[in-house]
PDB file of N, CA and C in Angstrom:
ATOM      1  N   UNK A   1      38.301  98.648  37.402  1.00  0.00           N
ATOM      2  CA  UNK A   1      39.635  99.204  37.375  1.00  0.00           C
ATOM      3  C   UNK A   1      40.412  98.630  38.555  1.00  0.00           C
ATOM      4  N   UNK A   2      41.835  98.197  38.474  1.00  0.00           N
ATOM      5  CA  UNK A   2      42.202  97.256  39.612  1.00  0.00           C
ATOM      6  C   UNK A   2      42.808  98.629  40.210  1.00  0.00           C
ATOM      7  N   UNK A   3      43.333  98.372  41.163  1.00  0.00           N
ATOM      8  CA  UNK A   3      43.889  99.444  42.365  1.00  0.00           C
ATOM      9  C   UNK A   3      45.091  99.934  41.907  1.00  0.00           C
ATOM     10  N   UNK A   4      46.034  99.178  41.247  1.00  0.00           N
ATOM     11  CA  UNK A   4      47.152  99.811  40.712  1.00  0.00           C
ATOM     12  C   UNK A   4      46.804 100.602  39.593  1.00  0.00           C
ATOM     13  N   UNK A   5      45.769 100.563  38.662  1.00  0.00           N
ATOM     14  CA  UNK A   5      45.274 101.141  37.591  1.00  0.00           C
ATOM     15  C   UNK A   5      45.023 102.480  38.431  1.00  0.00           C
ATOM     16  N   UNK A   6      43.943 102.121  39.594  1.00  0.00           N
ATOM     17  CA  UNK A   6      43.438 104.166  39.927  1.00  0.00           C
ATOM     18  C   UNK A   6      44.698 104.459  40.588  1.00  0.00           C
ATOM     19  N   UNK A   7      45.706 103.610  41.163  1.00  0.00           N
ATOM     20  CA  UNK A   7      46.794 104.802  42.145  1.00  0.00           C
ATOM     21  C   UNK A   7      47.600 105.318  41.068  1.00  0.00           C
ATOM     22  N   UNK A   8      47.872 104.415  39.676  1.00  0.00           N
ATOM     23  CA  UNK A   8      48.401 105.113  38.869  1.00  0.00           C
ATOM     24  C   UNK A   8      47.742 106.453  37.565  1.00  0.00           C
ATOM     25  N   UNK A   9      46.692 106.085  37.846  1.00  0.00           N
ATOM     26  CA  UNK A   9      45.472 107.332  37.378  1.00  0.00           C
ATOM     27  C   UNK A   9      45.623 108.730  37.890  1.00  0.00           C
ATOM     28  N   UNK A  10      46.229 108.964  39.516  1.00  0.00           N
ATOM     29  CA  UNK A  10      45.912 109.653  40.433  1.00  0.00           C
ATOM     30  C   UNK A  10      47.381 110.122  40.159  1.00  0.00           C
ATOM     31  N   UNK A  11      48.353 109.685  40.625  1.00  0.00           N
ATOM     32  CA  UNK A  11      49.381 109.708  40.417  1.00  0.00           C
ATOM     33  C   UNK A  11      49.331 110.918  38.885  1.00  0.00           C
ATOM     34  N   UNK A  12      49.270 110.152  38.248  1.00  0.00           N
ATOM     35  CA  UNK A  12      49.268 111.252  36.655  1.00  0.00           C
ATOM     36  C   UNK A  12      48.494 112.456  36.808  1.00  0.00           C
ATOM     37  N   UNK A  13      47.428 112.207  37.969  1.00  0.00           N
ATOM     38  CA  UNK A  13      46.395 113.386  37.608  1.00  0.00           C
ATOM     39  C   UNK A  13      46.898 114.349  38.873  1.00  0.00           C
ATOM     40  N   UNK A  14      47.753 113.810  39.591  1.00  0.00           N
ATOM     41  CA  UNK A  14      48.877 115.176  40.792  1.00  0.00           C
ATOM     42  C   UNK A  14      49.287 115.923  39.557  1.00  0.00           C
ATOM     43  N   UNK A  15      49.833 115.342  39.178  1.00  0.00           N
ATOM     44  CA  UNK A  15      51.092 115.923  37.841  1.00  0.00           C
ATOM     45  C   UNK A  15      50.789 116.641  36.779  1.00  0.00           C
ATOM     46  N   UNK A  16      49.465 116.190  36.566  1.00  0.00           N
ATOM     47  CA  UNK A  16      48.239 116.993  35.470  1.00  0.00           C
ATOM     48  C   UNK A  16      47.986 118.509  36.238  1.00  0.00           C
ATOM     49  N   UNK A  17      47.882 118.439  37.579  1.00  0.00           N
ATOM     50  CA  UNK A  17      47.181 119.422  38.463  1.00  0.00           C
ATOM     51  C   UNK A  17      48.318 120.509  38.480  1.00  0.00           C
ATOM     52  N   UNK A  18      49.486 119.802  39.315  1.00  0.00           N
ATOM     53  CA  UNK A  18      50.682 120.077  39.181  1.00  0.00           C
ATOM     54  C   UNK A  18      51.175 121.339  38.037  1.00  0.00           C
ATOM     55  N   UNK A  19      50.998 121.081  37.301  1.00  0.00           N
ATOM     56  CA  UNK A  19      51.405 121.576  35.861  1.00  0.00           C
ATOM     57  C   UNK A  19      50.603 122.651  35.333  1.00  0.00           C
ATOM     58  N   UNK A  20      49.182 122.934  35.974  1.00  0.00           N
ATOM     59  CA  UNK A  20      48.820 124.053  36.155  1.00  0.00           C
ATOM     60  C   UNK A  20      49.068 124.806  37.001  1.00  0.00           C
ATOM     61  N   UNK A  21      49.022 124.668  38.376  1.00  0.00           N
ATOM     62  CA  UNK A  21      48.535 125.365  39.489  1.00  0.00           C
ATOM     63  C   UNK A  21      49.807 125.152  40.383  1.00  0.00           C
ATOM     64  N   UNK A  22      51.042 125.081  39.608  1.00  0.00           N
ATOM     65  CA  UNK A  22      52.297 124.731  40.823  1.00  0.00           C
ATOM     66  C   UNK A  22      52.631 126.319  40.561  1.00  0.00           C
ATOM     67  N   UNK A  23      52.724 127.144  41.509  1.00  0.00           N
ATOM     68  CA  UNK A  23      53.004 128.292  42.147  1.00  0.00           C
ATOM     69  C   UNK A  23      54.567 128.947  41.139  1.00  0.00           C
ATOM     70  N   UNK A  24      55.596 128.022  40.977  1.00  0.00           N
ATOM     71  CA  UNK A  24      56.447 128.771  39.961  1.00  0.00           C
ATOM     72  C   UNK A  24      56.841 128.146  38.452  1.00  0.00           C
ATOM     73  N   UNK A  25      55.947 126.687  38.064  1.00  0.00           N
ATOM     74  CA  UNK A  25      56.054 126.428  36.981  1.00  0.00           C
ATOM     75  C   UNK A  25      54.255 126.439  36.220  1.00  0.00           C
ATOM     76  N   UNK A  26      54.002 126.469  37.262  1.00  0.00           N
ATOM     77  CA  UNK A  26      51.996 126.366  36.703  1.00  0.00           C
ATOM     78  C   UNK A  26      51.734 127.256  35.465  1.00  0.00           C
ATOM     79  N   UNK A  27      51.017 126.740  34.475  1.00  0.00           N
ATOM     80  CA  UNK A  27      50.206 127.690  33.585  1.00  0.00           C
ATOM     81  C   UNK A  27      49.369 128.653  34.118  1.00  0.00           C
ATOM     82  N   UNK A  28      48.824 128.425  35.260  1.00  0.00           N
ATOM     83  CA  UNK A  28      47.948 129.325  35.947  1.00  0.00           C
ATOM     84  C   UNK A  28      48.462 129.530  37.688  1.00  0.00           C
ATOM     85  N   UNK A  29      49.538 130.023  37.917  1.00  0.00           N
ATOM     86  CA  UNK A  29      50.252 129.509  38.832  1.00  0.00           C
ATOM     87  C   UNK A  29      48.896 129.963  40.612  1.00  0.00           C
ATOM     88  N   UNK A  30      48.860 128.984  41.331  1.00  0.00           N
ATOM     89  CA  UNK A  30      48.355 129.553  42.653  1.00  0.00           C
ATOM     90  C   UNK A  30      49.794 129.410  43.783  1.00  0.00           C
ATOM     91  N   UNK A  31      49.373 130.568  44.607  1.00  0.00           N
ATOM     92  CA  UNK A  31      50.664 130.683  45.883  1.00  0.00           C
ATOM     93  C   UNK A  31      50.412 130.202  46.639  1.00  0.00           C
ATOM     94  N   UNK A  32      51.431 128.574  47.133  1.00  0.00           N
ATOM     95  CA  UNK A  32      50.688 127.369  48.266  1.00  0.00           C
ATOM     96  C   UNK A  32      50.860 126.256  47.549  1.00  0.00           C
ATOM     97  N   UNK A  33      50.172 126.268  46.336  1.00  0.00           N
ATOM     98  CA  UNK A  33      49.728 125.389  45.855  1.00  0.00           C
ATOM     99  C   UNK A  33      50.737 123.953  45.606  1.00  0.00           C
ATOM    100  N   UNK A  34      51.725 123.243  46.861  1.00  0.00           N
ATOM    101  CA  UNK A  34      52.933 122.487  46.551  1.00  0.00           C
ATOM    102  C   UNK A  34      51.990 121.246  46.366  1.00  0.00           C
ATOM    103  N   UNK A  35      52.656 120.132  46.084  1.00  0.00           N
ATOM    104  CA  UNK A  35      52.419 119.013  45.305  1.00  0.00           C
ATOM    105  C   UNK A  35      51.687 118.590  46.738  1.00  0.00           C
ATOM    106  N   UNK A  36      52.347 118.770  48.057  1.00  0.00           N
ATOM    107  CA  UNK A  36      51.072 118.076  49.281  1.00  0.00           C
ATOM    108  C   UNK A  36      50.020 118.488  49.519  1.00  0.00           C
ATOM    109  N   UNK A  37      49.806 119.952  49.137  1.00  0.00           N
ATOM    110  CA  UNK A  37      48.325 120.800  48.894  1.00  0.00           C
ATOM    111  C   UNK A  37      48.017 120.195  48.041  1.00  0.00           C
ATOM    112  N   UNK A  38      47.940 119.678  46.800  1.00  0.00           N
ATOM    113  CA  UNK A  38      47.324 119.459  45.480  1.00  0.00           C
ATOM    114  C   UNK A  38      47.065 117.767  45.532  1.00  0.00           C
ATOM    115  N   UNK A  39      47.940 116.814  46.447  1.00  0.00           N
ATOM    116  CA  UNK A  39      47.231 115.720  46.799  1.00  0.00           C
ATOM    117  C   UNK A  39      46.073 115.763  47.750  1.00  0.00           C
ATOM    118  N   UNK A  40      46.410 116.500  48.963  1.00  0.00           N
ATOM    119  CA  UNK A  40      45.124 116.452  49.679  1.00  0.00           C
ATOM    120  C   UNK A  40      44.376 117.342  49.246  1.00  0.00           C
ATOM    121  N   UNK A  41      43.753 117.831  48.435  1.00  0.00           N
ATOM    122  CA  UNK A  41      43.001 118.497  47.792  1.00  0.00           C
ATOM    123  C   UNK A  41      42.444 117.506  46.454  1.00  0.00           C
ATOM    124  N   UNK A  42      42.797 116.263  46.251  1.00  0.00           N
ATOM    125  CA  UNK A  42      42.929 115.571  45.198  1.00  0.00           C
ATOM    126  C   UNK A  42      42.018 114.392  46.162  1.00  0.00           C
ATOM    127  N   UNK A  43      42.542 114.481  47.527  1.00  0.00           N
ATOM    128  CA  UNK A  43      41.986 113.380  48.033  1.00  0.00           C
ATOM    129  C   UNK A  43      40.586 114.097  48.934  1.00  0.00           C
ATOM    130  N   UNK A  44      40.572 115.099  49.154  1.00  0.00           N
ATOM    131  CA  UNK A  44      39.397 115.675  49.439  1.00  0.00           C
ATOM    132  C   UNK A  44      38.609 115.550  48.252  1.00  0.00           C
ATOM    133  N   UNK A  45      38.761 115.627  47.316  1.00  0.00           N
ATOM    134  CA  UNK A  45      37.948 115.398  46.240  1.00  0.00           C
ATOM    135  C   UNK A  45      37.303 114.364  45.940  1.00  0.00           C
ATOM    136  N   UNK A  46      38.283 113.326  46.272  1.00  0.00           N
ATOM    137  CA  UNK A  46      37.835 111.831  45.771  1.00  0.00           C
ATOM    138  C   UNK A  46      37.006 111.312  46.721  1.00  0.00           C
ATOM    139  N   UNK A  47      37.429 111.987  47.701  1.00  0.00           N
ATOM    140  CA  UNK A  47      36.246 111.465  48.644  1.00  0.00           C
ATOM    141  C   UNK A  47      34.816 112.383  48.881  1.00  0.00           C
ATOM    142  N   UNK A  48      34.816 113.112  48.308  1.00  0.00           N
ATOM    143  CA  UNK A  48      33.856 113.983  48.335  1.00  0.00           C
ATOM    144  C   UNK A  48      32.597 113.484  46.907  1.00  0.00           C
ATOM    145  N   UNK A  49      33.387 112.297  45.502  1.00  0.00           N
ATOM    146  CA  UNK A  49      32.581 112.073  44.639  1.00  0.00           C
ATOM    147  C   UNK A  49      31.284 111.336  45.299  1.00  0.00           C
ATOM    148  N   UNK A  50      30.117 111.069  44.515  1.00  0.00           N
ATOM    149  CA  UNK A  50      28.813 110.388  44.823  1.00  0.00           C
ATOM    150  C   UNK A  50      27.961 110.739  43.558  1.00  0.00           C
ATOM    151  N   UNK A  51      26.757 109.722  43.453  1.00  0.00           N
ATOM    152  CA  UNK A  51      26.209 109.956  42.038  1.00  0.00           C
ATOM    153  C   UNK A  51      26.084 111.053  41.562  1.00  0.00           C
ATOM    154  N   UNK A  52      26.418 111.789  42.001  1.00  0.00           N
ATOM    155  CA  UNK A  52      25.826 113.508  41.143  1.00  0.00           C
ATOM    156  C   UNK A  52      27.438 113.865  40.545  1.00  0.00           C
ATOM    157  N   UNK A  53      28.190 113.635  41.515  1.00  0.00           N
ATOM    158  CA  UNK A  53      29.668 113.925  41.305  1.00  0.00           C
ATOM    159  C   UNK A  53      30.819 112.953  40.949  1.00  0.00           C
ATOM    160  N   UNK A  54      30.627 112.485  39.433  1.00  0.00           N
ATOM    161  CA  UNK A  54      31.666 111.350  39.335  1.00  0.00           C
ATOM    162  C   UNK A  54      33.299 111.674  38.965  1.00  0.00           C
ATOM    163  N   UNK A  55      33.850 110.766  39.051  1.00  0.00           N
ATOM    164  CA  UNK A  55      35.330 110.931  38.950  1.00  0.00           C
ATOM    165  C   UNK A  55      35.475 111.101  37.375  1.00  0.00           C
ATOM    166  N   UNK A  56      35.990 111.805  36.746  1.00  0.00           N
ATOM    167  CA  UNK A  56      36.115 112.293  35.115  1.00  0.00           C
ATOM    168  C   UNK A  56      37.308 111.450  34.866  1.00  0.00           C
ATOM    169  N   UNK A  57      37.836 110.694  35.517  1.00  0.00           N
ATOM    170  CA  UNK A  57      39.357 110.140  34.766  1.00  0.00           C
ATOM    171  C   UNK A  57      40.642 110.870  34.927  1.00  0.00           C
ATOM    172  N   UNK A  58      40.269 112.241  35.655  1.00  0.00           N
ATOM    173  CA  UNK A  58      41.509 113.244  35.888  1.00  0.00           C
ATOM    174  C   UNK A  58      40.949 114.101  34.320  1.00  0.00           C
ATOM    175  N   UNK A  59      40.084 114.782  34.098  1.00  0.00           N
ATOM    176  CA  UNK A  59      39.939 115.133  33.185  1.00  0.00           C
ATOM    177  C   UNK A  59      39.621 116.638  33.663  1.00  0.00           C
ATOM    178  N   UNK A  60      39.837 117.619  32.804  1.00  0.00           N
ATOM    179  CA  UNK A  60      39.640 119.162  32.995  1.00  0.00           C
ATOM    180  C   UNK A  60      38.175 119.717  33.984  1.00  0.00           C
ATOM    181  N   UNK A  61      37.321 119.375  34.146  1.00  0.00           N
ATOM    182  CA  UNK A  61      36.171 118.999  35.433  1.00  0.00           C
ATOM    183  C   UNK A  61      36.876 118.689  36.433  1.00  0.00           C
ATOM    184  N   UNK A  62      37.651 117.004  36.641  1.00  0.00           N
ATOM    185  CA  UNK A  62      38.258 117.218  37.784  1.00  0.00           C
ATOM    186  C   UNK A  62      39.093 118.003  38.155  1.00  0.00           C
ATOM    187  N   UNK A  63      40.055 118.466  37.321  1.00  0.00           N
ATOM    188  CA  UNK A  63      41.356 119.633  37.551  1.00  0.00           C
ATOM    189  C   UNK A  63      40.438 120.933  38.285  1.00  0.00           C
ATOM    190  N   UNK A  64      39.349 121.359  37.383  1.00  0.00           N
ATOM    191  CA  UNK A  64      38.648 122.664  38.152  1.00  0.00           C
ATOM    192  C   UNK A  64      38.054 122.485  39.381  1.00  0.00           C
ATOM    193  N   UNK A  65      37.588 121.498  39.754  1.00  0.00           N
ATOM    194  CA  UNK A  65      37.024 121.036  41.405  1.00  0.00           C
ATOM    195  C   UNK A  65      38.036 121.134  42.090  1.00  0.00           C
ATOM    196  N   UNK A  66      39.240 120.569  41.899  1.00  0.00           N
ATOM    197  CA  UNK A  66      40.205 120.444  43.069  1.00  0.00           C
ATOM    198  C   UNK A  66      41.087 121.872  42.902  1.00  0.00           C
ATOM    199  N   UNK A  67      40.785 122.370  42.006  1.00  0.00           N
ATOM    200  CA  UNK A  67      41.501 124.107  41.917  1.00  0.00           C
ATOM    201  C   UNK A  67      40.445 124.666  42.996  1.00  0.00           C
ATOM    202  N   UNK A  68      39.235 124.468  42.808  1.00  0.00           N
ATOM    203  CA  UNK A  68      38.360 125.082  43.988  1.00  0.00           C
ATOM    204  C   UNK A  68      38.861 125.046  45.033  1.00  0.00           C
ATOM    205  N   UNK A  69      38.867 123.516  46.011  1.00  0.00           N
ATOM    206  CA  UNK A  69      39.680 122.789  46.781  1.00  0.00           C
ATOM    207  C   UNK A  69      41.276 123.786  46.824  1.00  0.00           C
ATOM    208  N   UNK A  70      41.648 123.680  46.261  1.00  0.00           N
ATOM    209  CA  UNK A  70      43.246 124.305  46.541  1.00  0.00           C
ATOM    210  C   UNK A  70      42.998 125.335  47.205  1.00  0.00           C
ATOM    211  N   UNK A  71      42.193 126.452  46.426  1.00  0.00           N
ATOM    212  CA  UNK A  71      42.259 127.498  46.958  1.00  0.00           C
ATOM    213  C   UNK A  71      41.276 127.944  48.814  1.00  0.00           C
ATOM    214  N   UNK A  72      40.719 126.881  49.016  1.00  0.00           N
ATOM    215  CA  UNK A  72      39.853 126.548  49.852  1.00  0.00           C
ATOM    216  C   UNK A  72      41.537 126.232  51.332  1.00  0.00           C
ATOM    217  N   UNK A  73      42.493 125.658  50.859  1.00  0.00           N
ATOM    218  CA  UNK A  73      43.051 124.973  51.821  1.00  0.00           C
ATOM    219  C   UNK A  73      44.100 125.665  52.104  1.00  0.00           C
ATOM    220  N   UNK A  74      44.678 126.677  50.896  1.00  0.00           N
ATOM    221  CA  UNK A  74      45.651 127.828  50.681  1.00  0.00           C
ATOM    222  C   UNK A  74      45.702 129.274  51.789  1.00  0.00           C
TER     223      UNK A  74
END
Protein backbone atom coordinates (compact mmCIF):
# COMPACT_ATOMS: atom_id res chain seq x y z
CA UNK A 1 0.00 0.00 0.00
CA UNK A 2 1.87 3.30 -0.99
CA UNK A 3 1.72 6.09 1.73
CA UNK A 4 -0.79 8.21 0.07
CA UNK A 5 -3.10 5.10 -0.12
CA UNK A 6 -2.83 4.58 4.08
CA UNK A 7 -2.93 8.59 4.80
CA UNK A 8 -5.91 8.48 2.68
CA UNK A 9 -7.32 5.21 4.41
CA UNK A 10 -6.91 7.03 7.79
CA UNK A 11 -8.18 10.09 6.76
CA UNK A 12 -11.68 8.25 5.83
CA UNK A 13 -11.41 6.16 8.87
CA UNK A 14 -11.29 9.85 11.30
CA UNK A 15 -14.55 10.44 9.50
CA UNK A 16 -15.84 6.81 9.84
CA UNK A 17 -15.02 7.29 13.72
CA UNK A 18 -16.19 10.72 13.56
CA UNK A 19 -19.66 9.82 12.58
CA UNK A 20 -20.16 7.68 15.43
CA UNK A 21 -18.65 8.99 18.42
CA UNK A 22 -18.67 12.94 17.55
CA UNK A 23 -20.33 14.20 20.80
CA UNK A 24 -23.33 16.23 18.87
CA UNK A 25 -23.69 14.48 15.50
CA UNK A 26 -22.40 10.76 16.53
CA UNK A 27 -24.74 7.73 16.31
CA UNK A 28 -23.40 6.84 19.59
CA UNK A 29 -22.39 10.23 20.68
CA UNK A 30 -19.17 10.33 23.47
CA UNK A 31 -18.53 13.88 25.47
CA UNK A 32 -14.78 15.00 24.30
CA UNK A 33 -14.79 13.02 21.71
CA UNK A 34 -13.57 16.16 18.92
CA UNK A 35 -11.98 15.11 15.72
CA UNK A 36 -8.21 15.76 17.69
CA UNK A 37 -9.27 13.17 20.38
CA UNK A 38 -10.35 10.68 17.71
CA UNK A 39 -7.01 11.20 15.65
CA UNK A 40 -4.79 10.68 18.49
CA UNK A 41 -6.65 7.93 19.62
CA UNK A 42 -6.48 6.64 15.93
CA UNK A 43 -2.81 7.12 16.17
CA UNK A 44 -2.44 5.50 19.51
CA UNK A 45 -3.91 2.72 17.92
CA UNK A 46 -1.87 2.39 14.97
CA UNK A 47 0.86 2.32 16.81
CA UNK A 48 -0.13 0.07 19.28
CA UNK A 49 -0.95 -2.79 16.11
CA UNK A 50 1.60 -6.04 16.08
CA UNK A 51 0.91 -9.65 14.96
CA UNK A 52 -1.86 -10.39 17.27
CA UNK A 53 -3.37 -6.91 16.50
CA UNK A 54 -3.74 -6.08 12.81
CA UNK A 55 -5.02 -3.01 11.15
CA UNK A 56 -8.77 -4.10 9.76
CA UNK A 57 -8.75 -1.41 6.93
CA UNK A 58 -10.76 1.04 9.27
CA UNK A 59 -13.26 -1.60 9.65
CA UNK A 60 -15.89 -1.94 12.70
CA UNK A 61 -12.92 -3.87 15.03
CA UNK A 62 -10.91 -0.94 14.38
CA UNK A 63 -13.72 1.71 15.14
CA UNK A 64 -14.32 -0.39 18.62
CA UNK A 65 -10.50 -0.32 19.73
CA UNK A 66 -10.11 3.27 19.26
CA UNK A 67 -13.72 3.90 21.00
CA UNK A 68 -11.85 2.09 23.88
CA UNK A 69 -8.94 4.54 23.33
CA UNK A 70 -11.34 7.60 23.26
CA UNK A 71 -12.78 6.93 26.23
CA UNK A 72 -9.36 6.15 27.89
CA UNK A 73 -8.14 9.89 26.84
CA UNK A 74 -11.67 11.67 27.57
Amino acid sequence: MSTQTAEKEILDFVEYVDSFYNPTTGIYPIGGATVGVITKAIKAYVDSLDDERTWGGGDSVDRERVRDIIFQLV
